[in-house]
N, C-alpha and C. Protein backbone atom coordinates (compact mmCIF):
# COMPACT_ATOMS: atom_id res chain seq x y z
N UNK A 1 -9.98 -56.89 -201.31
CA UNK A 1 -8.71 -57.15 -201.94
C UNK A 1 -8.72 -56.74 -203.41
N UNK A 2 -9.85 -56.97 -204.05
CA UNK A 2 -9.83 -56.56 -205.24
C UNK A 2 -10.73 -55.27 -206.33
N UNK A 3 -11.45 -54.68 -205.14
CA UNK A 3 -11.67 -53.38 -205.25
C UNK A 3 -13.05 -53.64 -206.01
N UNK A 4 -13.82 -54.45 -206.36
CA UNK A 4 -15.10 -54.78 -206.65
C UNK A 4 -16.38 -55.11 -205.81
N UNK A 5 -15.89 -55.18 -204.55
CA UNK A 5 -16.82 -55.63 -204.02
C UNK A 5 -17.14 -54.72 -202.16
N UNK A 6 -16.61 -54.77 -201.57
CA UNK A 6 -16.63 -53.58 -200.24
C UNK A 6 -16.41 -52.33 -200.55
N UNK A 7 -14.99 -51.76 -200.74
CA UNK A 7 -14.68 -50.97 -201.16
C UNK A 7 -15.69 -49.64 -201.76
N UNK A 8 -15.85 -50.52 -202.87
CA UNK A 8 -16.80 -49.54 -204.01
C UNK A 8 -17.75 -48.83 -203.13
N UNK A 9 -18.67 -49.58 -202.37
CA UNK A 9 -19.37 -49.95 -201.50
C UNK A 9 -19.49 -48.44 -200.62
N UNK A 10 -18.53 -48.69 -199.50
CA UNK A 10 -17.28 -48.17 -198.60
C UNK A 10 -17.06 -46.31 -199.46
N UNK A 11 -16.50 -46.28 -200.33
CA UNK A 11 -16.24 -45.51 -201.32
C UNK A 11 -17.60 -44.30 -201.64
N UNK A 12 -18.55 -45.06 -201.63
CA UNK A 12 -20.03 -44.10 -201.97
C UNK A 12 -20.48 -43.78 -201.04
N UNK A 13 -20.93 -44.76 -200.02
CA UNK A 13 -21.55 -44.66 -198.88
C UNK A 13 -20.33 -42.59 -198.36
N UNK A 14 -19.04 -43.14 -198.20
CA UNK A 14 -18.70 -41.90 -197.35
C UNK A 14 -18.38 -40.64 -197.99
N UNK A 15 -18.44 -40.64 -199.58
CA UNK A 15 -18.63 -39.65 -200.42
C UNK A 15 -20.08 -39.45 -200.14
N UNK A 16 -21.09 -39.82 -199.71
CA UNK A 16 -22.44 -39.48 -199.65
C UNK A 16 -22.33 -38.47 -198.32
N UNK A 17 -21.27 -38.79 -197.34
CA UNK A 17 -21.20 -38.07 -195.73
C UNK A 17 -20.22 -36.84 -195.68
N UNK A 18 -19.58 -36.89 -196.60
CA UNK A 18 -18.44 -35.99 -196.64
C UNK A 18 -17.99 -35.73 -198.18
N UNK A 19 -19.31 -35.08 -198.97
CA UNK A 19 -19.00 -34.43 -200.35
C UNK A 19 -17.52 -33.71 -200.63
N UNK A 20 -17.24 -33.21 -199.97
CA UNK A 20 -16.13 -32.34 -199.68
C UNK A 20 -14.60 -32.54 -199.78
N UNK A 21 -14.38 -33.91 -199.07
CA UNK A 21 -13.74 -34.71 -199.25
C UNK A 21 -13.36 -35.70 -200.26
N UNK A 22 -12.13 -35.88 -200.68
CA UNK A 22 -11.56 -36.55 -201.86
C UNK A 22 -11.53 -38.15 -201.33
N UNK A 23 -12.76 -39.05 -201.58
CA UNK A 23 -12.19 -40.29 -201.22
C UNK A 23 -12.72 -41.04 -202.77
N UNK A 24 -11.67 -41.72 -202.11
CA UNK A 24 -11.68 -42.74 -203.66
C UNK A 24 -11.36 -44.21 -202.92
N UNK A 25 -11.24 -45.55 -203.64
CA UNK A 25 -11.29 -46.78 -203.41
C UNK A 25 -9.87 -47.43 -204.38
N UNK A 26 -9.58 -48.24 -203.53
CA UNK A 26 -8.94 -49.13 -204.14
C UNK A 26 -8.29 -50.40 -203.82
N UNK A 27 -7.61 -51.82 -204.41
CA UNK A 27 -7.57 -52.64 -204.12
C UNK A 27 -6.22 -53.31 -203.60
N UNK A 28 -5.69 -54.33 -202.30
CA UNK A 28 -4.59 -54.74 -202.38
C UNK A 28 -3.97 -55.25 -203.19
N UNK A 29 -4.82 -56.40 -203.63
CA UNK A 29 -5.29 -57.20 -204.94
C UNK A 29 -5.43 -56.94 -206.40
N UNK A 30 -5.72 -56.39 -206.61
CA UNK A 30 -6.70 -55.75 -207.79
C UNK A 30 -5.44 -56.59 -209.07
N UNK A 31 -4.01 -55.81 -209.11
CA UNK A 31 -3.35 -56.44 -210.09
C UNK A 31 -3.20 -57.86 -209.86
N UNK A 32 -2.96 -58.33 -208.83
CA UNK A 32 -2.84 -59.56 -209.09
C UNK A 32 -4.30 -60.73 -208.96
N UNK A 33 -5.24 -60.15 -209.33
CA UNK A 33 -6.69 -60.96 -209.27
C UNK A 33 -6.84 -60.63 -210.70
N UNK A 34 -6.10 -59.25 -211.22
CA UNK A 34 -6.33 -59.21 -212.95
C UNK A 34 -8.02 -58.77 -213.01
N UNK A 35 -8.01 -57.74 -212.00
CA UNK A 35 -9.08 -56.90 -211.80
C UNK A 35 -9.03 -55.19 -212.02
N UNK A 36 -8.06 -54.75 -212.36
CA UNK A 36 -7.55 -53.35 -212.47
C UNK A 36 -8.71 -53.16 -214.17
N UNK A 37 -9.59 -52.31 -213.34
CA UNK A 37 -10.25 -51.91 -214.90
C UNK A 37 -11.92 -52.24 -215.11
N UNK A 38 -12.28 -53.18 -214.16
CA UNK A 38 -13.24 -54.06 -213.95
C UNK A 38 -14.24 -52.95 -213.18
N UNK A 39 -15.41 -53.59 -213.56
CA UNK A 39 -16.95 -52.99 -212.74
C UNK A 39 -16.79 -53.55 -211.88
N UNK A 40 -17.71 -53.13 -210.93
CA UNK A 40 -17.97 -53.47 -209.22
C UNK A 40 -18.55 -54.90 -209.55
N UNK A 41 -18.85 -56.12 -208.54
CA UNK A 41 -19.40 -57.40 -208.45
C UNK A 41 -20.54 -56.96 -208.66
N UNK A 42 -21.38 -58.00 -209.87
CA UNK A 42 -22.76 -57.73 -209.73
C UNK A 42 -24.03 -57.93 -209.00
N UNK A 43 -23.50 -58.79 -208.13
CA UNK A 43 -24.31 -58.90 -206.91
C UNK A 43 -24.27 -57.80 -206.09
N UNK A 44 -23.29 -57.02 -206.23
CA UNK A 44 -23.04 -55.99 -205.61
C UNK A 44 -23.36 -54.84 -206.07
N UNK A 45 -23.50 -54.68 -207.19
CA UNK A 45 -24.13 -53.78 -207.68
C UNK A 45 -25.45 -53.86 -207.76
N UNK A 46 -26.18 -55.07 -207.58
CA UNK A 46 -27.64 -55.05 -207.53
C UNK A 46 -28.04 -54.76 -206.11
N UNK A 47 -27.47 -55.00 -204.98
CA UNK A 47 -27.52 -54.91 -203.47
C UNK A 47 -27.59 -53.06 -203.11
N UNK A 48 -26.17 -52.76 -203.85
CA UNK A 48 -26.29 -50.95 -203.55
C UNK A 48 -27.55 -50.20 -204.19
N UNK A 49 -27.61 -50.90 -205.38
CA UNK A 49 -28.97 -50.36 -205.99
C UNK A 49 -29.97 -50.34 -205.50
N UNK A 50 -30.27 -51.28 -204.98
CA UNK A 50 -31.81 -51.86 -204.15
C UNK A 50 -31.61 -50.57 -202.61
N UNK A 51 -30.58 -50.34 -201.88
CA UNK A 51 -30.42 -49.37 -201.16
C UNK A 51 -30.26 -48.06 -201.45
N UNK A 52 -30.54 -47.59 -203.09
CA UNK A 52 -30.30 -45.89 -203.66
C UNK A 52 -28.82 -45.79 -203.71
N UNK A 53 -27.82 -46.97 -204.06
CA UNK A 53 -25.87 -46.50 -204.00
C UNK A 53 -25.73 -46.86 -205.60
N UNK A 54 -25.43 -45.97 -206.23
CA UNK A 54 -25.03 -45.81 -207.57
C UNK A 54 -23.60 -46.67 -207.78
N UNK A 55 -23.23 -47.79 -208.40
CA UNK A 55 -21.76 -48.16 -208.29
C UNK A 55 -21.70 -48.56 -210.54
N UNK A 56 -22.75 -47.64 -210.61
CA UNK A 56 -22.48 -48.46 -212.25
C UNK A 56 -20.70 -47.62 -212.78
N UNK A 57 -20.53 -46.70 -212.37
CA UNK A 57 -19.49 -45.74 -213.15
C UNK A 57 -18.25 -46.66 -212.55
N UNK A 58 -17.82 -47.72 -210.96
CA UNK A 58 -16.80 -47.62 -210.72
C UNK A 58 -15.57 -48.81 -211.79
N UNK A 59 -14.98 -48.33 -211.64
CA UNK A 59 -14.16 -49.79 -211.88
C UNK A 59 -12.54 -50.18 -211.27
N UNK A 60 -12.73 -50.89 -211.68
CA UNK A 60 -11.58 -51.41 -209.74
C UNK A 60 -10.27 -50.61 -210.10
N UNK A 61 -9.27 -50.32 -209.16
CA UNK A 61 -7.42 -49.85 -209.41
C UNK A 61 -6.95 -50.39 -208.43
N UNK A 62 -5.33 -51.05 -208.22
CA UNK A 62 -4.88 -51.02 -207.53
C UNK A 62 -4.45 -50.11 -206.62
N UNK A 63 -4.51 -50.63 -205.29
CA UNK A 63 -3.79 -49.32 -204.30
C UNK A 63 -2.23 -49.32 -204.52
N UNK A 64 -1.17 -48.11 -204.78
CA UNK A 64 0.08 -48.07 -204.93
C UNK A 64 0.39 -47.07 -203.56
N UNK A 65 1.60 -47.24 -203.58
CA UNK A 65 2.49 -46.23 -202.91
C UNK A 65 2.12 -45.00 -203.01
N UNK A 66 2.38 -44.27 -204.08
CA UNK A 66 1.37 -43.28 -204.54
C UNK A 66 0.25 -42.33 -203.79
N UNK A 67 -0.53 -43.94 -203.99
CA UNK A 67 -2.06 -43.44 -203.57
C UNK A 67 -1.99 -43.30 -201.75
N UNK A 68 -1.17 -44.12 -201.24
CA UNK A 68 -0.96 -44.33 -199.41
C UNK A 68 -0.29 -42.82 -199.36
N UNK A 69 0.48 -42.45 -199.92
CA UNK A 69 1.57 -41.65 -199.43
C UNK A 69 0.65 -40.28 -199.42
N UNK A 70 -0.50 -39.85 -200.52
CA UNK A 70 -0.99 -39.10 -201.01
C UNK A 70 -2.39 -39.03 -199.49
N UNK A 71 -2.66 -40.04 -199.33
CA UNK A 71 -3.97 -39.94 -198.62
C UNK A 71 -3.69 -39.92 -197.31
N UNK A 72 -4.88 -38.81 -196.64
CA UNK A 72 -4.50 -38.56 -195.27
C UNK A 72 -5.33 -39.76 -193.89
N UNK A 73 -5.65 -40.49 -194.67
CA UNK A 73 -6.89 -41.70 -193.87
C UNK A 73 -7.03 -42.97 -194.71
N UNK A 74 -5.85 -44.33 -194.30
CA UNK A 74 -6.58 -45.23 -195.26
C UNK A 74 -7.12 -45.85 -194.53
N UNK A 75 -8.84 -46.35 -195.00
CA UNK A 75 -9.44 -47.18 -194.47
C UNK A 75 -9.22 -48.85 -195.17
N UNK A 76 -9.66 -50.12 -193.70
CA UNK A 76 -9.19 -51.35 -195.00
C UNK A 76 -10.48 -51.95 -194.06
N UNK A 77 -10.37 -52.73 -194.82
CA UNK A 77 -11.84 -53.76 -194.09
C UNK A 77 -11.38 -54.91 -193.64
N UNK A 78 -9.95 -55.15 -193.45
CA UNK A 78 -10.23 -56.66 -192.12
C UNK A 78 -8.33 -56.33 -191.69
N UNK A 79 -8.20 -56.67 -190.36
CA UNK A 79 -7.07 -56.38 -189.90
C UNK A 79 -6.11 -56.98 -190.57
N UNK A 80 -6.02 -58.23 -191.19
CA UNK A 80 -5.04 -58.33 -192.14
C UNK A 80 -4.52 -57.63 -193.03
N UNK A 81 -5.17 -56.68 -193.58
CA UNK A 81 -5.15 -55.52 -194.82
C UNK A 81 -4.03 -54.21 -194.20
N UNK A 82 -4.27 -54.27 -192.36
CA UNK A 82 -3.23 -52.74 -192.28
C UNK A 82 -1.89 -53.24 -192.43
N UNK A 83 -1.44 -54.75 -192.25
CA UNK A 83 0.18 -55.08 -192.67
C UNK A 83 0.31 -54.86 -194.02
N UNK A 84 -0.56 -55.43 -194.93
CA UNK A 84 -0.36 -55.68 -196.04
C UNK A 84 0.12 -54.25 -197.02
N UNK A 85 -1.08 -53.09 -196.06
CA UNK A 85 -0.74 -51.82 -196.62
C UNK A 85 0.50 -51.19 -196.21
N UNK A 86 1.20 -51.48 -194.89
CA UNK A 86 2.52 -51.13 -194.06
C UNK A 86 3.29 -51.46 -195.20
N UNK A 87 2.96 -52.90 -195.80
CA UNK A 87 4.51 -53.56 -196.36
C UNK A 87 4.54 -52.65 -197.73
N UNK A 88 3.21 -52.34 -198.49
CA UNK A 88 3.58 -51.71 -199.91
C UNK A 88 4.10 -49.99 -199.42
N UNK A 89 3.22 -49.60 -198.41
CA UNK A 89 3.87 -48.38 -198.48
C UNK A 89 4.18 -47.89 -196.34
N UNK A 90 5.52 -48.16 -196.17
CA UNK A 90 5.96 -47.95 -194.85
C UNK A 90 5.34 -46.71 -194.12
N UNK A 91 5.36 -45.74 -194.80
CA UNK A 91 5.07 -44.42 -194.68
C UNK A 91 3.74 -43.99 -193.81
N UNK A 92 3.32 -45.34 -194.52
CA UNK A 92 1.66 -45.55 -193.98
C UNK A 92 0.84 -45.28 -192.91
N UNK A 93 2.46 -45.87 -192.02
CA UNK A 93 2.14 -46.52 -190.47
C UNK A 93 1.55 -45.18 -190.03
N UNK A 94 0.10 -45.47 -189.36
CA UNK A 94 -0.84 -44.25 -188.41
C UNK A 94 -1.78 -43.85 -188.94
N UNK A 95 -1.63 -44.54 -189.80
CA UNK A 95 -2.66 -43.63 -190.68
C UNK A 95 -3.54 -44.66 -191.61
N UNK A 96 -3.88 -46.28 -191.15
CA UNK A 96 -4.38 -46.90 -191.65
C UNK A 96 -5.13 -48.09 -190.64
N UNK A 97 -6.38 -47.35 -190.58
CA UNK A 97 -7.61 -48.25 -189.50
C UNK A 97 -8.53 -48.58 -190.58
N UNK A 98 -9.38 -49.91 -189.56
CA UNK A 98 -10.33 -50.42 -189.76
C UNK A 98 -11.46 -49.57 -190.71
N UNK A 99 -11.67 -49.67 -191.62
CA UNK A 99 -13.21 -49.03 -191.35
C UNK A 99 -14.39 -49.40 -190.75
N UNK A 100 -14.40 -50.64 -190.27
CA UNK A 100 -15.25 -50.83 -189.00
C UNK A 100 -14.79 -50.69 -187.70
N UNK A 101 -14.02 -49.58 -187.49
CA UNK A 101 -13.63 -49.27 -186.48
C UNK A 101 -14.07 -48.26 -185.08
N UNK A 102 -15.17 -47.65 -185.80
CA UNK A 102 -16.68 -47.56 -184.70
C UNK A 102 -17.63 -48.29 -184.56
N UNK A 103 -17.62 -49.47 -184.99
CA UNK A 103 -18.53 -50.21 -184.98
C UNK A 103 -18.95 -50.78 -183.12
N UNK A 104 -19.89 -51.01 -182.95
CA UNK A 104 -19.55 -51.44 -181.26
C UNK A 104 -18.33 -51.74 -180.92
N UNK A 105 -17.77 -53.15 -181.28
CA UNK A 105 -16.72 -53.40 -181.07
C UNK A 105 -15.84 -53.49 -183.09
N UNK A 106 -14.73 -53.04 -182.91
CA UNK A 106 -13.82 -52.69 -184.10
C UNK A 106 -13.93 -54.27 -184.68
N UNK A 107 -14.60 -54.15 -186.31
CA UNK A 107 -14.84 -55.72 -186.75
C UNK A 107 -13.90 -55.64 -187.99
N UNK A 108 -13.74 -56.74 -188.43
CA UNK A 108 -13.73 -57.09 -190.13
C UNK A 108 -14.64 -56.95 -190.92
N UNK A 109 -14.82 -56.11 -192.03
CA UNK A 109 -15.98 -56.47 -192.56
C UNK A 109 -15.63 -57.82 -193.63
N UNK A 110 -16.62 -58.52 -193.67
CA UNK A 110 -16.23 -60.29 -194.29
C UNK A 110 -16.66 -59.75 -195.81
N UNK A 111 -15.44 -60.55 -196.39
CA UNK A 111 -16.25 -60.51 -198.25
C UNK A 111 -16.73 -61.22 -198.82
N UNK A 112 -17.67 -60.68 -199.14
CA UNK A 112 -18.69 -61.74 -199.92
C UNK A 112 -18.39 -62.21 -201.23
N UNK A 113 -17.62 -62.10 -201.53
CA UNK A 113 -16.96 -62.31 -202.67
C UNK A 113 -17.36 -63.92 -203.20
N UNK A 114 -18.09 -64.10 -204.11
CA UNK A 114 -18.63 -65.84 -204.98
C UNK A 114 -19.30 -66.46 -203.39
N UNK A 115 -20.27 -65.30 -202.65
CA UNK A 115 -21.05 -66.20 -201.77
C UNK A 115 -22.18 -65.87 -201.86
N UNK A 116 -22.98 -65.97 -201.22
CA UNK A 116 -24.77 -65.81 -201.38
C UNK A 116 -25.40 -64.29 -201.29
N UNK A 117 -26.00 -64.37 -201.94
CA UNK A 117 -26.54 -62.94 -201.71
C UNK A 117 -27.19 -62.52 -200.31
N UNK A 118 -27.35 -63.31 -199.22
CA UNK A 118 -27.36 -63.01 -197.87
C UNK A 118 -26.15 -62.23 -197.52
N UNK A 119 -25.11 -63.08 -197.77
CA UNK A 119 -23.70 -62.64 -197.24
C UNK A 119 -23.56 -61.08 -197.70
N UNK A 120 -23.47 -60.66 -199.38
CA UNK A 120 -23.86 -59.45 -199.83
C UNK A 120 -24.38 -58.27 -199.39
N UNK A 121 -25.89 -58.99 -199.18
CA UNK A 121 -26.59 -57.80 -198.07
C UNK A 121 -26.07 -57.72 -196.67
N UNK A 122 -25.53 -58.62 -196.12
CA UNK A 122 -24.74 -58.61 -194.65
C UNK A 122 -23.70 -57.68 -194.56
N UNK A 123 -22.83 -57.71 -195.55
CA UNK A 123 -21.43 -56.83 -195.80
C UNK A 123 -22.16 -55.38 -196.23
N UNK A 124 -22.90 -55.60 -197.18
CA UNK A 124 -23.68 -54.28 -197.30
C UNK A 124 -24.08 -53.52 -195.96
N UNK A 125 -24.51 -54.00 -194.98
CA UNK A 125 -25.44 -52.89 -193.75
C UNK A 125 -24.26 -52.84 -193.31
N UNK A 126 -23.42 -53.87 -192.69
CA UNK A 126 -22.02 -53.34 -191.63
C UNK A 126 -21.33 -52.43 -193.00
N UNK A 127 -20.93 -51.87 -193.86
CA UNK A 127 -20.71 -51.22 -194.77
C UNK A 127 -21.17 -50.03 -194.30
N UNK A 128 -22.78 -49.74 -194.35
CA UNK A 128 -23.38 -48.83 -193.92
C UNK A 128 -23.60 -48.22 -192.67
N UNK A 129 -23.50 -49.01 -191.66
CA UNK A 129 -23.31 -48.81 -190.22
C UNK A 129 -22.34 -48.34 -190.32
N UNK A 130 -20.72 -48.99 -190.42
CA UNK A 130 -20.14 -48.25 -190.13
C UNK A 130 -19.80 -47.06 -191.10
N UNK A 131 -20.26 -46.76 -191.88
CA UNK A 131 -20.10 -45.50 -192.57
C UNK A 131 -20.64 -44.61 -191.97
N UNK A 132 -21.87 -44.61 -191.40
CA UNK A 132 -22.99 -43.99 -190.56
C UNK A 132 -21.99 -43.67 -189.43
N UNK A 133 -21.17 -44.47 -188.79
CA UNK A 133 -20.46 -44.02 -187.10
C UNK A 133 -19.68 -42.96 -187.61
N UNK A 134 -18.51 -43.25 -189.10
CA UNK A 134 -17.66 -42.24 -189.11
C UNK A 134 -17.96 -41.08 -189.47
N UNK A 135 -19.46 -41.00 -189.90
CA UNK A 135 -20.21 -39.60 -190.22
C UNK A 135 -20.23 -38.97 -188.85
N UNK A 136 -20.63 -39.64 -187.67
CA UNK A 136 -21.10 -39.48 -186.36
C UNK A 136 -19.93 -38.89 -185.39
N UNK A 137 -19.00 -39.71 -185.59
CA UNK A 137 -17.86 -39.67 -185.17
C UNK A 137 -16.71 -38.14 -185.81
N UNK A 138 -16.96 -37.43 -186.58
CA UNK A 138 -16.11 -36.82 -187.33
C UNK A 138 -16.86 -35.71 -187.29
């Protein structure tokens, strides 16, 4: 929701699979958490590190209309997120799945957001798994 913490994550991992490709990150949230501008979570940034994922440069933006209308694939991390993106930008509709959506079965990824650094590294591998399928998959 607020672009500090999956996302960023999400964001490197599939710029690492598809150089080529223009992906970027951003948040449902972000303006209204008063996160637009902000570094990645630092738990989160110590987690990608410990795995070789660089997140010192990011810092959070809101997702706009704009950015939906512009992009040919939005990914969101929990099924609540594809209404939320329908309602800011209609246009959307088809074009906004899971990104754990090769996962065995299509999951949420959960945010760890002010929880334990277990949880962190948990969101971290399903992060990476499924980044790994859509490399596989594509």
């Amino acid at each position: 929701m607020g672009n500090i913490c999956r996302s960023p994550v999400g964001e490197k991992l599939l710029q690492r699979y598809f150089p080529e490709k223009n992906i970027t990150s951003a948040g449902i949230g972000t303006e209204h958490y008063h996160l637009v501008g902000k570094p990645a979570d630092d738990m989160m940034i110590n987690i990608a590190n410990h795995h070789g994922l660089n997140l010192s440069t990011h810092r959070a933006k809101q997702l706009t209309r704009a950015l939906c209308q512009k992009a040919d694939l939005i990914l969101v991390m929990e099924k609540a997120h594809i209404e939320l993106v329908h309602q800011l930008c209609p246009l959307s509709q088809g074009k906004v799945i899971l990104f754990g959506h090769w996962l065995t079965a299509p999951k949420d990824i959960p945010d760890p957001y002010k929880k334990s650094q277990e949880m962190f590294e948990y969101a971290y591998q399903m992060l990476e798994s499924a980044a790994e399928q859509w490399n596989n998959m594509l």
